[in-house]
C-alpha atoms as a PDB file:
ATOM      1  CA  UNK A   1     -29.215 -31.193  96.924  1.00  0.00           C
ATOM      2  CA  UNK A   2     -32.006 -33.858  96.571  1.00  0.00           C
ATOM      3  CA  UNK A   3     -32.468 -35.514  92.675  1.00  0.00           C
ATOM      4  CA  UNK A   4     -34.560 -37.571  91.024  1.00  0.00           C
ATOM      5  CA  UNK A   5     -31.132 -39.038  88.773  1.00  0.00           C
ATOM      6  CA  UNK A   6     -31.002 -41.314  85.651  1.00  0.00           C
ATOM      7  CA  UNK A   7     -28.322 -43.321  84.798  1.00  0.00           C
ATOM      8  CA  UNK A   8     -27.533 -45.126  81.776  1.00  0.00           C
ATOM      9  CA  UNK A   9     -29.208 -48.655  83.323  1.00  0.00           C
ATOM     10  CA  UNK A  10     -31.490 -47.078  86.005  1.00  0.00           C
ATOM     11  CA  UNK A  11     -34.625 -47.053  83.727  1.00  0.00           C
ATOM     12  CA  UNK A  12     -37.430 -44.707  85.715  1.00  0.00           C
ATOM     13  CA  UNK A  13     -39.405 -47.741  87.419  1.00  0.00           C
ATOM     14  CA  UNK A  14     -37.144 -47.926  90.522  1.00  0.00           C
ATOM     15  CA  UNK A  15     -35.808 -44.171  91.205  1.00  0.00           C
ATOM     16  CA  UNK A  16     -33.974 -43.479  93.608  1.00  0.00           C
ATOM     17  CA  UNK A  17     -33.485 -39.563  95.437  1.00  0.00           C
ATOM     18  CA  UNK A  18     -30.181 -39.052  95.279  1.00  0.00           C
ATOM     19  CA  UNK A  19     -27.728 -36.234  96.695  1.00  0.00           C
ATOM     20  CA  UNK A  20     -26.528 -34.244  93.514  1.00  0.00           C
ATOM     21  CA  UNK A  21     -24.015 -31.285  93.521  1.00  0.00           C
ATOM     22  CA  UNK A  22     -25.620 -27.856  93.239  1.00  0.00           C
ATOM     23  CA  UNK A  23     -25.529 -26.630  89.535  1.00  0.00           C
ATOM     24  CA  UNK A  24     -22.659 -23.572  88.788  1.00  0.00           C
ATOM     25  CA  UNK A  25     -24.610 -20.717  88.052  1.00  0.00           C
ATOM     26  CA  UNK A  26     -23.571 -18.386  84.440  1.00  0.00           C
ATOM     27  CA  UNK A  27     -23.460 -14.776  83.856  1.00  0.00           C
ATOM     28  CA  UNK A  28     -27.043 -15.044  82.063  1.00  0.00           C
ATOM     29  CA  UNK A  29     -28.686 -17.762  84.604  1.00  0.00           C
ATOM     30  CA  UNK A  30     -30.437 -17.579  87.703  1.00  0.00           C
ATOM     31  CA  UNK A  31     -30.765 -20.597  90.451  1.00  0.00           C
ATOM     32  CA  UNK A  32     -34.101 -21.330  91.244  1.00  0.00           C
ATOM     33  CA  UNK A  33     -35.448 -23.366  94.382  1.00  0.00           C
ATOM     34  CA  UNK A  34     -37.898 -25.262  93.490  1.00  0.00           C
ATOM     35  CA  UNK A  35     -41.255 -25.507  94.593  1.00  0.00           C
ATOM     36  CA  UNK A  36     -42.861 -28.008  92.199  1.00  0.00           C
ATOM     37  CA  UNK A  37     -42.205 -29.760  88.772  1.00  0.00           C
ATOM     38  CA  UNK A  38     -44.883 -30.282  86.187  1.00  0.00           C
ATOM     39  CA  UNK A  39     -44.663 -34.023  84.883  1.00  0.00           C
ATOM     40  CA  UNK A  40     -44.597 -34.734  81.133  1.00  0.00           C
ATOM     41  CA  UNK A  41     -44.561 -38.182  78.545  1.00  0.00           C
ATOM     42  CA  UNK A  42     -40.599 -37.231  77.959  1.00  0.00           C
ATOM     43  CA  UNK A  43     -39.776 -37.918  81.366  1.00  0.00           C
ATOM     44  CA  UNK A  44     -40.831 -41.832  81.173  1.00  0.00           C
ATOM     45  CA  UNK A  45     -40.398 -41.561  77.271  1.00  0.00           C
ATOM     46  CA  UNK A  46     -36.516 -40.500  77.454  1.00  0.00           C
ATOM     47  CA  UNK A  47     -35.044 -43.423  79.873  1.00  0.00           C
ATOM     48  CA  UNK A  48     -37.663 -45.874  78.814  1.00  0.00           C
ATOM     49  CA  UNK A  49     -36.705 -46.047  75.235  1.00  0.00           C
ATOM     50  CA  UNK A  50     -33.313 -44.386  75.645  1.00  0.00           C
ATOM     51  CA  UNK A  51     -33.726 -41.002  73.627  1.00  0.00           C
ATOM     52  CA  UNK A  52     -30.743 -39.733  75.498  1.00  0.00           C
ATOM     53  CA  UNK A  53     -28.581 -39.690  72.573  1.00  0.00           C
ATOM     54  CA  UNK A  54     -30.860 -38.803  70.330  1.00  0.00           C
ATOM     55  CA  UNK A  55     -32.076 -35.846  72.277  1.00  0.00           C
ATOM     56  CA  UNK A  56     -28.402 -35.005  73.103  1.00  0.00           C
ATOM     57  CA  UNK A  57     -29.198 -35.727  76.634  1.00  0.00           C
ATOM     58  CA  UNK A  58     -25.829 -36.580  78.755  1.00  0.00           C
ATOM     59  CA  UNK A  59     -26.115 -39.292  81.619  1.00  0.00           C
ATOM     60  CA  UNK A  60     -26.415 -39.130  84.264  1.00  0.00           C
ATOM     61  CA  UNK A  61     -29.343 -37.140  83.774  1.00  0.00           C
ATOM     62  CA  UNK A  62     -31.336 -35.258  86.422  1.00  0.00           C
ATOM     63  CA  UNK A  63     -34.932 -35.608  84.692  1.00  0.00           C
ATOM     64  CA  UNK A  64     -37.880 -33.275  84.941  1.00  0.00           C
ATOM     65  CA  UNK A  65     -38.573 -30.138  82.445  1.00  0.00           C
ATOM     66  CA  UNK A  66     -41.170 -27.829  84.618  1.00  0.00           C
ATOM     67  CA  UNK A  67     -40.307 -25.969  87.135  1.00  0.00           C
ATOM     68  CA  UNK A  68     -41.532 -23.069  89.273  1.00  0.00           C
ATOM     69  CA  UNK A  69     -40.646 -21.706  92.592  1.00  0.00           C
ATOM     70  CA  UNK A  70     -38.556 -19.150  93.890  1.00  0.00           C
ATOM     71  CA  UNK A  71     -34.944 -17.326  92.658  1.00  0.00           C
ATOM     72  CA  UNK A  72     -31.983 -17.401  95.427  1.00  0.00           C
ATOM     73  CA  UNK A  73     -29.239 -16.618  93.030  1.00  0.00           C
ATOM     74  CA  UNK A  74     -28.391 -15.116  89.862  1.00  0.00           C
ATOM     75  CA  UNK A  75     -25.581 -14.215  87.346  1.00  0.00           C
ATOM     76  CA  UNK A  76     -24.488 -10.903  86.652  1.00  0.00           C
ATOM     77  CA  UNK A  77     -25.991 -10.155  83.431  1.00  0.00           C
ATOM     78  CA  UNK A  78     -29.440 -11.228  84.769  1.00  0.00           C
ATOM     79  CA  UNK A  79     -31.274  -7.970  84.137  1.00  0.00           C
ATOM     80  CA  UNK A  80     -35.159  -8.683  84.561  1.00  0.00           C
ATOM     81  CA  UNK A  81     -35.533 -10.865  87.965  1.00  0.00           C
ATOM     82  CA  UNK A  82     -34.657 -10.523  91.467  1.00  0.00           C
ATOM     83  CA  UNK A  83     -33.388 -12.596  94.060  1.00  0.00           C
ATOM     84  CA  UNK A  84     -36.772 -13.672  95.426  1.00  0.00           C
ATOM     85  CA  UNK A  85     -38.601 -13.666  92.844  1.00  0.00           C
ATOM     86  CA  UNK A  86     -41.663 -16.463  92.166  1.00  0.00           C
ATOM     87  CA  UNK A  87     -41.145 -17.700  88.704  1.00  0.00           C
ATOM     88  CA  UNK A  88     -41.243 -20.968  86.377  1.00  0.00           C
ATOM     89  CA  UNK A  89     -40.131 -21.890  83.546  1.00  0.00           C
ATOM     90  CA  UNK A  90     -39.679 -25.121  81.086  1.00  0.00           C
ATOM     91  CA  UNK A  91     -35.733 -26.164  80.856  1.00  0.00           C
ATOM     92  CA  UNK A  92     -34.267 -27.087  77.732  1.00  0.00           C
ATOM     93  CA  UNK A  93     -34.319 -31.014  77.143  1.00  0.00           C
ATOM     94  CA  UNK A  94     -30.376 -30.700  76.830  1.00  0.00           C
ATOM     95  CA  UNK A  95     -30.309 -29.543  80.577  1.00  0.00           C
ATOM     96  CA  UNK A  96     -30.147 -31.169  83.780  1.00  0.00           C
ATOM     97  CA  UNK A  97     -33.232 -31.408  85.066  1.00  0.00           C
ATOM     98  CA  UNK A  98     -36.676 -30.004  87.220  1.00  0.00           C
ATOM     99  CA  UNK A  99     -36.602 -33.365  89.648  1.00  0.00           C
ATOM    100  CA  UNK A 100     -34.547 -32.047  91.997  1.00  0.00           C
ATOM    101  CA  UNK A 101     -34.486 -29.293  95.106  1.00  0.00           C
ATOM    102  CA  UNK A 102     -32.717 -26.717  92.432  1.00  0.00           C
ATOM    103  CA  UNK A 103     -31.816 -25.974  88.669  1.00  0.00           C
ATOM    104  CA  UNK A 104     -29.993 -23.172  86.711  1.00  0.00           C
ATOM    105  CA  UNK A 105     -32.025 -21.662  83.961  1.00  0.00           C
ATOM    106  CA  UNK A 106     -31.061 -18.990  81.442  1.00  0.00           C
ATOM    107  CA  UNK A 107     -33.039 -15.913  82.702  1.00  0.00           C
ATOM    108  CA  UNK A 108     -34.710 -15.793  78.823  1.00  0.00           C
ATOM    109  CA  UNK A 109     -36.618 -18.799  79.278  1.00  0.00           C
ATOM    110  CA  UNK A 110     -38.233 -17.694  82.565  1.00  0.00           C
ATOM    111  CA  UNK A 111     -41.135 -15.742  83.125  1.00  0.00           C
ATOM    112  CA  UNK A 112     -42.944 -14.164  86.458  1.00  0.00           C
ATOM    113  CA  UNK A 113     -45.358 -16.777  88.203  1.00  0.00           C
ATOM    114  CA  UNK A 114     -49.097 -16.015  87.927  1.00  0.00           C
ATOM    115  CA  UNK A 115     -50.161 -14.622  90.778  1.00  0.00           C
ATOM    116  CA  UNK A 116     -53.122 -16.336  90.662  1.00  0.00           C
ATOM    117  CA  UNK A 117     -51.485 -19.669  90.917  1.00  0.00           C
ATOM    118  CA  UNK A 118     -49.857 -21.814  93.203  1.00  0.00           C
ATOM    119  CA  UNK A 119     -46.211 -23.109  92.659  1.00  0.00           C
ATOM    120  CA  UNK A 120     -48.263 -26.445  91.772  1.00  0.00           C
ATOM    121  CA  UNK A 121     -50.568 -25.298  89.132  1.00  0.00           C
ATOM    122  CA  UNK A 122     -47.735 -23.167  88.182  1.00  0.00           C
ATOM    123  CA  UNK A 123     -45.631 -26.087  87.477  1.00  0.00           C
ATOM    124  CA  UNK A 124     -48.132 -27.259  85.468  1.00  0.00           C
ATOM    125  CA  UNK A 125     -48.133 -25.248  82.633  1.00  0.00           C
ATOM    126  CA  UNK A 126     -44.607 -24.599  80.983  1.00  0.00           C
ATOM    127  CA  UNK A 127     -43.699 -27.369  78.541  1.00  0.00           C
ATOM    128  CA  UNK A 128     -47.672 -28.179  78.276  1.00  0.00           C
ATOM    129  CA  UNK A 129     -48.611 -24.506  76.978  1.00  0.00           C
ATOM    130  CA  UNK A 130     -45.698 -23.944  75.353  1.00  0.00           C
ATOM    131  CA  UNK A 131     -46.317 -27.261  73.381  1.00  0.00           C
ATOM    132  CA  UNK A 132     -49.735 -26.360  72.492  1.00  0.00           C
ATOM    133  CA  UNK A 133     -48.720 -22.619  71.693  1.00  0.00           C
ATOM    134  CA  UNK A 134     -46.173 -23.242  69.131  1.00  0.00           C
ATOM    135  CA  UNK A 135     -48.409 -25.985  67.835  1.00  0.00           C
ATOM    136  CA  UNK A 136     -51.000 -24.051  66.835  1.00  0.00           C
ATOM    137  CA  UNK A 137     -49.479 -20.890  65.908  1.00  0.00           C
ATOM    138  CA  UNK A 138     -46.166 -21.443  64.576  1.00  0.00           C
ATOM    139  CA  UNK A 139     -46.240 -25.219  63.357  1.00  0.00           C
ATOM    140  CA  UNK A 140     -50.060 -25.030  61.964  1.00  0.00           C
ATOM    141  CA  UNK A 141     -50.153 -21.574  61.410  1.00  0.00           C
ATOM    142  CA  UNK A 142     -54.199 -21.687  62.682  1.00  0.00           C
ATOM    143  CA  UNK A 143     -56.647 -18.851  62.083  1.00  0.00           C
ATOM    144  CA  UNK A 144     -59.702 -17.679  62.804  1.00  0.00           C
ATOM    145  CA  UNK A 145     -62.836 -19.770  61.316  1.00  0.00           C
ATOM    146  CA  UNK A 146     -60.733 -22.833  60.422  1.00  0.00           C
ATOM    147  CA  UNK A 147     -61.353 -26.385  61.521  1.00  0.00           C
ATOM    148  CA  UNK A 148     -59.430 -28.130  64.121  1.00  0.00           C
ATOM    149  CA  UNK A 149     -59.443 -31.636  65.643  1.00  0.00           C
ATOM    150  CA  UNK A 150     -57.681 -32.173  68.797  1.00  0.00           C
ATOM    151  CA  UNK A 151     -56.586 -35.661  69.982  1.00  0.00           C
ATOM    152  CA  UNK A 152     -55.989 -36.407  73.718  1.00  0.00           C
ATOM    153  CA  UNK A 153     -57.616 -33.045  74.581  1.00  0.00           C
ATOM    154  CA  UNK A 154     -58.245 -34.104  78.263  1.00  0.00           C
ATOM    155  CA  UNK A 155     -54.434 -34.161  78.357  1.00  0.00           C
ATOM    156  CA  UNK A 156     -51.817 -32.358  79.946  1.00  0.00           C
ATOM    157  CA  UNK A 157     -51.111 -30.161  75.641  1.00  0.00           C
ATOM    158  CA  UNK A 158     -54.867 -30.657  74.994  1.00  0.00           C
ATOM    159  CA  UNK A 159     -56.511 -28.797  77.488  1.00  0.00           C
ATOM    160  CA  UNK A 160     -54.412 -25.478  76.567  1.00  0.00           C
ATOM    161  CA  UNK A 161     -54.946 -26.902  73.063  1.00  0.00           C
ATOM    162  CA  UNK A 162     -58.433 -26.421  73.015  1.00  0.00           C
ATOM    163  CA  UNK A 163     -58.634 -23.059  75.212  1.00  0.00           C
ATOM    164  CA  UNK A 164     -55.950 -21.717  72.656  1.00  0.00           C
ATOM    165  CA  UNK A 165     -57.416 -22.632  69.514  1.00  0.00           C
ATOM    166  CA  UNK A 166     -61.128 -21.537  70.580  1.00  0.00           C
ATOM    167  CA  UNK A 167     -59.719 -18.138  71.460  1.00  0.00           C
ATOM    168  CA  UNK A 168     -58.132 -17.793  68.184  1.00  0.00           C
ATOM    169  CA  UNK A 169     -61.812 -18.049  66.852  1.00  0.00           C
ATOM    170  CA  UNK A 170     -61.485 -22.005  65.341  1.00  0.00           C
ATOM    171  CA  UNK A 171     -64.055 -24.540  65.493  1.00  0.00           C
ATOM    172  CA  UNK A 172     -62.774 -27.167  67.568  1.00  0.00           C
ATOM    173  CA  UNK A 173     -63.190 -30.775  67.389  1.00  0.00           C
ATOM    174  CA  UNK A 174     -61.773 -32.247  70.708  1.00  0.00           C
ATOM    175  CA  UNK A 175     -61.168 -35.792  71.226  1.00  0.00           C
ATOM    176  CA  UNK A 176     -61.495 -37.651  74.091  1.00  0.00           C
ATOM    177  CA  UNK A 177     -63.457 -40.071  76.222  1.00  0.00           C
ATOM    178  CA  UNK A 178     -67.006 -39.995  76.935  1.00  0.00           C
ATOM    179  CA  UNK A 179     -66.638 -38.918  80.767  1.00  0.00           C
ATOM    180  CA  UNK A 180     -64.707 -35.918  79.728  1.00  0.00           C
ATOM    181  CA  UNK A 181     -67.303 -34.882  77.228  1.00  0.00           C
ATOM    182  CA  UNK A 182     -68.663 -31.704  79.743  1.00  0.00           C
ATOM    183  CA  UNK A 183     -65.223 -30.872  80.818  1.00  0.00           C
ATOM    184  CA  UNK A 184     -64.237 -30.127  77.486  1.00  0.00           C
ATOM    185  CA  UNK A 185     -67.155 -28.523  76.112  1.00  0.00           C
ATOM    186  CA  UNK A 186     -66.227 -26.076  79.322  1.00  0.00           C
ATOM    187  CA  UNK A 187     -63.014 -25.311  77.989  1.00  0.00           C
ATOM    188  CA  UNK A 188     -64.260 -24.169  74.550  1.00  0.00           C
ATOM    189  CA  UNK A 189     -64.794 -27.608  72.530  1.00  0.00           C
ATOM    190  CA  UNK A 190     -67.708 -26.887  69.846  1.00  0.00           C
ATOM    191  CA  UNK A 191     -67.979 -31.223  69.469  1.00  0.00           C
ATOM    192  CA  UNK A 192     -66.665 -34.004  71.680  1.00  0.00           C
ATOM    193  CA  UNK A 193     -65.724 -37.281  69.432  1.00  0.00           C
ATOM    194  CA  UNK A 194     -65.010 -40.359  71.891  1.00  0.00           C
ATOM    195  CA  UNK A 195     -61.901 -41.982  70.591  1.00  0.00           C
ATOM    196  CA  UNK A 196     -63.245 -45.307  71.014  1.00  0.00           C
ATOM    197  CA  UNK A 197     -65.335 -43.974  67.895  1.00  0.00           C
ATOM    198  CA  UNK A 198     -64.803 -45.144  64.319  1.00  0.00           C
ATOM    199  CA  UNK A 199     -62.896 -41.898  63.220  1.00  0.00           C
ATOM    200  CA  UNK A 200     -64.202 -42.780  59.457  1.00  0.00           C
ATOM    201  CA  UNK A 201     -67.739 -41.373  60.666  1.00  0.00           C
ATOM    202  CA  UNK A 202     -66.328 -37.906  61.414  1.00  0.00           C
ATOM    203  CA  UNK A 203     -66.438 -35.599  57.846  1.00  0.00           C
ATOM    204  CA  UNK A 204     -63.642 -34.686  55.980  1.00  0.00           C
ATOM    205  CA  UNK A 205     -63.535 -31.336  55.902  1.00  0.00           C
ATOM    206  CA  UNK A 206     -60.737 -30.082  58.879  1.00  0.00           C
ATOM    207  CA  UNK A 207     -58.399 -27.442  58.262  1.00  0.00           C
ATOM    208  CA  UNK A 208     -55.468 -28.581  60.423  1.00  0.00           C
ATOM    209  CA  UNK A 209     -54.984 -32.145  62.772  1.00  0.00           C
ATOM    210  CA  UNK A 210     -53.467 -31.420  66.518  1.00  0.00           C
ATOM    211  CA  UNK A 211     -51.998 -34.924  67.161  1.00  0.00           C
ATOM    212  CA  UNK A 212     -50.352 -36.456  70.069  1.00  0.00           C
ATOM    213  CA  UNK A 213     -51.666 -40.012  70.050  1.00  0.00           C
ATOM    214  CA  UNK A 214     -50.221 -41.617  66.917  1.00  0.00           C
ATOM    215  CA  UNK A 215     -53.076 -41.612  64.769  1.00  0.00           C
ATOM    216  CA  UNK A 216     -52.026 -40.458  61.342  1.00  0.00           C
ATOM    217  CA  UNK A 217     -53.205 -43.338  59.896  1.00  0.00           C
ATOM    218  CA  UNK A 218     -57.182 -42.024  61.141  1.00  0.00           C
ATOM    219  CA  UNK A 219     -56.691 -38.673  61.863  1.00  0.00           C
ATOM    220  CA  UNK A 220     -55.027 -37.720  58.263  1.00  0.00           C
ATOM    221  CA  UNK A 221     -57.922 -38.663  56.244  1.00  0.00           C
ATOM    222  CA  UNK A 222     -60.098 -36.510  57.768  1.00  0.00           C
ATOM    223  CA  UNK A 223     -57.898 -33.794  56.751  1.00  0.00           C
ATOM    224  CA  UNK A 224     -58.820 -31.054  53.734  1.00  0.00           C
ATOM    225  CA  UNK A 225     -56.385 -31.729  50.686  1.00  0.00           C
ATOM    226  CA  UNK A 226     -53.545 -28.919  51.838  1.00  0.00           C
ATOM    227  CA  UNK A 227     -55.073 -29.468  55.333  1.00  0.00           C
ATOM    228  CA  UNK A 228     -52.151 -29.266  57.990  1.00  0.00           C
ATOM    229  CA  UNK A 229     -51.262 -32.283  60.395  1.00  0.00           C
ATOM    230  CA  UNK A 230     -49.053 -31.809  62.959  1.00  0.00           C
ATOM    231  CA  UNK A 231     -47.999 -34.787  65.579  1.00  0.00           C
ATOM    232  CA  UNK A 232     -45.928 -34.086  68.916  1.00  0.00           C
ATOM    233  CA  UNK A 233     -44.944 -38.024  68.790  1.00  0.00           C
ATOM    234  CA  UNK A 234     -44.344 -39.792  65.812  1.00  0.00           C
ATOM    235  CA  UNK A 235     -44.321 -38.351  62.332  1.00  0.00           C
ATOM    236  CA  UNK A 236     -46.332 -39.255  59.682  1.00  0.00           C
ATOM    237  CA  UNK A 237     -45.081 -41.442  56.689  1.00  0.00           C
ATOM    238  CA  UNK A 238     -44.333 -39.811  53.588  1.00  0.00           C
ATOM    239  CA  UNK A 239     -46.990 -42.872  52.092  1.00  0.00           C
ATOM    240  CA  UNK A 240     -50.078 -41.021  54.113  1.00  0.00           C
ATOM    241  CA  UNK A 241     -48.580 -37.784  53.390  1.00  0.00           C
ATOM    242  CA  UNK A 242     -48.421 -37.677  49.654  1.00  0.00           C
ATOM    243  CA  UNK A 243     -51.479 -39.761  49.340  1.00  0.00           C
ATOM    244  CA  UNK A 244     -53.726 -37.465  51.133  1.00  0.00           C
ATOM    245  CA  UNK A 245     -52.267 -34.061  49.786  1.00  0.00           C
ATOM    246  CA  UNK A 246     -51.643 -32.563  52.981  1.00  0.00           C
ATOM    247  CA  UNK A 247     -48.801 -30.813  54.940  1.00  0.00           C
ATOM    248  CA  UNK A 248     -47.297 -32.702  57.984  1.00  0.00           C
ATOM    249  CA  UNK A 249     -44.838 -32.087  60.767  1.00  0.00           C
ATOM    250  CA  UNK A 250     -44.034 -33.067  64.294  1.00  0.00           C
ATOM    251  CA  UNK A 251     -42.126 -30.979  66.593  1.00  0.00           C
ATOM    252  CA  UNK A 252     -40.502 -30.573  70.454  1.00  0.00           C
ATOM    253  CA  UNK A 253     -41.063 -27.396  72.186  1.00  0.00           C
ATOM    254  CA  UNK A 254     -39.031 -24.833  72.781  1.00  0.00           C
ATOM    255  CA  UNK A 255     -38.428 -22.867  75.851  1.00  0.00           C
ATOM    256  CA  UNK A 256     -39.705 -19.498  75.599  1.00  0.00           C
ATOM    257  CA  UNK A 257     -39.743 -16.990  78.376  1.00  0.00           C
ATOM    258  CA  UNK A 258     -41.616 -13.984  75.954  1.00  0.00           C
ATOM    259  CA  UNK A 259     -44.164 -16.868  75.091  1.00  0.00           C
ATOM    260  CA  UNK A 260     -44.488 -18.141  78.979  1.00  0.00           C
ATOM    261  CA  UNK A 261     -45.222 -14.009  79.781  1.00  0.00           C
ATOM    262  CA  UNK A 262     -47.809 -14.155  77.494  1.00  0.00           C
ATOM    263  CA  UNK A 263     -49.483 -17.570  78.599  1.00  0.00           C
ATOM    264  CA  UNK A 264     -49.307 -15.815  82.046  1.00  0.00           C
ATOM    265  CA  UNK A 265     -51.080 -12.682  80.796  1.00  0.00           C
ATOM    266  CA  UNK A 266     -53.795 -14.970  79.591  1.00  0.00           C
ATOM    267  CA  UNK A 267     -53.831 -17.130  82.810  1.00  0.00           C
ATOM    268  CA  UNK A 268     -53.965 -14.052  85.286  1.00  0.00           C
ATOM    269  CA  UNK A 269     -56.985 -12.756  83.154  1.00  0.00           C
ATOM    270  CA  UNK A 270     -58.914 -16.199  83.589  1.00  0.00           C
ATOM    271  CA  UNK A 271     -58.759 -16.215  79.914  1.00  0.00           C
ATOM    272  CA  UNK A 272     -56.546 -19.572  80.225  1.00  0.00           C
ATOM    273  CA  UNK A 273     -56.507 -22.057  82.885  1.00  0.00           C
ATOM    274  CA  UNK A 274     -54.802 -25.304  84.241  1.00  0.00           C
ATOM    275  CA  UNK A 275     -55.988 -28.063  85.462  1.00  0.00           C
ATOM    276  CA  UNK A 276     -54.307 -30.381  88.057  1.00  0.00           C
ATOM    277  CA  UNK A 277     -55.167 -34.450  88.126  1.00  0.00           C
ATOM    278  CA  UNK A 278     -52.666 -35.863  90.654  1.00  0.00           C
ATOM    279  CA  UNK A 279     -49.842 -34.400  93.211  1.00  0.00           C
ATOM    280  CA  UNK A 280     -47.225 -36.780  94.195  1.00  0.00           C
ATOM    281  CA  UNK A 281     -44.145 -35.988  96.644  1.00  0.00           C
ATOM    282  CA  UNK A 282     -40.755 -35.857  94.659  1.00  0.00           C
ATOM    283  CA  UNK A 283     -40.272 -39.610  96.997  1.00  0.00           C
ATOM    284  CA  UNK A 284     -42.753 -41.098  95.183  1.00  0.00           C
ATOM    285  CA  UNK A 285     -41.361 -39.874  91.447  1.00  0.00           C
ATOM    286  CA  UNK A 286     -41.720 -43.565  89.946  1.00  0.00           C
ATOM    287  CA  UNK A 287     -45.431 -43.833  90.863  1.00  0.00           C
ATOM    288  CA  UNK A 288     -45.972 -40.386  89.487  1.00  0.00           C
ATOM    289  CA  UNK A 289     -44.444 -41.840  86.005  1.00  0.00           C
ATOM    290  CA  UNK A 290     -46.075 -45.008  85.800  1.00  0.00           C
ATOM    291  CA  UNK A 291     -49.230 -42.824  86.323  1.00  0.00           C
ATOM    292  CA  UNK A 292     -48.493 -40.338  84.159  1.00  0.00           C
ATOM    293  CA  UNK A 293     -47.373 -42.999  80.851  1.00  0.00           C
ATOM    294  CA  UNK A 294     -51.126 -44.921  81.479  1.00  0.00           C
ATOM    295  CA  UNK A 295     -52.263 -41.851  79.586  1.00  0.00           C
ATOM    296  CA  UNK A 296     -55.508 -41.044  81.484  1.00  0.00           C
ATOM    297  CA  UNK A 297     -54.851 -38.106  83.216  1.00  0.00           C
ATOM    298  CA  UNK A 298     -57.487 -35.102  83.273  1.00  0.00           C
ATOM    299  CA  UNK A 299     -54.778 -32.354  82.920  1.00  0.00           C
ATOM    300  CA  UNK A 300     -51.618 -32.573  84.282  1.00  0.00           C
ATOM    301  CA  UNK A 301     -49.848 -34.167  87.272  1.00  0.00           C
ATOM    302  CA  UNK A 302     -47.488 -32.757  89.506  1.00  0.00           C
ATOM    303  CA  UNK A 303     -44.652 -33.274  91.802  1.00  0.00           C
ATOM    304  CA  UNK A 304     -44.113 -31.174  94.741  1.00  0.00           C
ATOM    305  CA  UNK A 305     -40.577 -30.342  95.750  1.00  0.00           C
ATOM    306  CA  UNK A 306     -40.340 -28.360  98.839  1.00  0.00           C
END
């Protein structure tokens, strides 16, 4: 099969498709054919500063997370699926990855595909939702009538961010640039702040920080004292923490089929939506990331597979 493949010196400016072996299928797997991949920050992030170890990644490494597209095989404890079915799904980082014609996925991380989507919006939502999900309700714990600022909201975490935390019944505080100002307001957004802004002008009264830009150092002053900060980057420094009185954590996603079923509840309701900035063809993967890590995208890009 066709693979986008990193090696231990390859990098991810000069990739290469590459023929691959097809992945062994287990008793609780099924092999999906994939459609489309959703492109995310770890897939530059991981060969660029060579997280491999620390991610318990093994090279050579088939990169990628999101897939969705179509199941031709499965093991025999697969109870839920069917050969045929549309589905997608966010692989575990430890996994061989979504850049390629096929992967192997354990059928609990799966869910159906929206039927109201594509394969290519499909494969935009996995790790993005899941991200955002997680963020807000596990890591931050948010509820209804508390304060929330957003950072990179425009982004491929932030725009479910935002949907997610206005349906919960928060005031939300998105971040962002001045172009995007309508687009989020249509997503939920009560305020817009332009992150070219002095961040000191914004009051200092939120309940909980969503960050994915590295901005602790503005962002955690504006917390309450016991205000929750939460960074899906780099973590905060024990300095800010303590000095500020506030709670802090940063966090990868999970895969989650139960969560994914849900997201795709609220997706084929139109109570959640994605939003797609660029396609590229899996032969152009290297433009995709150098597009993807200039950080400008207005939701998420996308590569298509077959």
């Amino acid at each position: 099969m066709k693979s986008i493949i990193i090696t231990e010196n390859s990098g991810w400016k000069n990739l290469k498709i590459k023929e691959t072996s097809f992945p062994a299928i287990k008793s609780d797997q099924v092999l999906v054919k994939i459609k489309a991949s959703g492109i995310n920050p770890i897939d530059w992030k991981a060969p660029e500063y060579n997280l491999f170890e620390y991610l318990n990644m093994k090279l050579p490494y088939i990169i990628g997370s999101d897939i969705s597209g179509v199941i031709e095989a499965m093991g025999s404890n697969v109870k839920n699926f069917n050969i045929g079915d549309e589905v997608f799904g966010a692989l575990e980082l430890i996994s061989q990855g979504a850049f390629a014609e096929y992967a192997v996925i354990e059928e609990k991380l799966i869910s159906h595909k929206p039927k109201n989507l594509t394969f290519i919006e499909a494969a935009s939502v996995p790790l993005s939702s899941l991200t955002a999900w997680q963020g807000l309700f596990e890591k931050l714990e948010l509820q209804e009538g508390q304060k929330i600022l957003i950072q990179a909201a425009a982004g491929g975490v932030g725009i479910f961010a935002v949907q997610l935390a206005k349906q919960k019944g928060a005031y939300v505080v998105a971040v962002g640039s001045e172009k995007n100002e309508a687009f989020l307001k249509s997503l939920g957004a009560n305020e817009v702040f332009s992150y070219k802004n002095d961040y000191s002008n914004l009051p200092k009264d939120f309940d909980a920080v969503f960050d994915s830009m590295e901005s602790s150092k503005q962002t955690i002053p504006l917390l309450k004292k016991g205000g929750k900060y939460l960074s899906i980057t780099e973590p905060a420094s024990e300095e800010l923490i303590n000095r500020y009185g506030i709670l802090a954590t940063n966090f990868l996603y999970k895969s989650d089929g139960k969560q994914l079923s849900h997201i795709k509840d609220l997706l084929e309701s139109n109570n959640l939506k994605t939003f797609i900035d660029s396609i590229f063809p899996l032969s152009e993967a290297s433009e995709a990331l150098k597009y993807q890590k200039q950080g400008h995208s207005k939701g998420k890009n996308v590569l298509v597979i077959s």
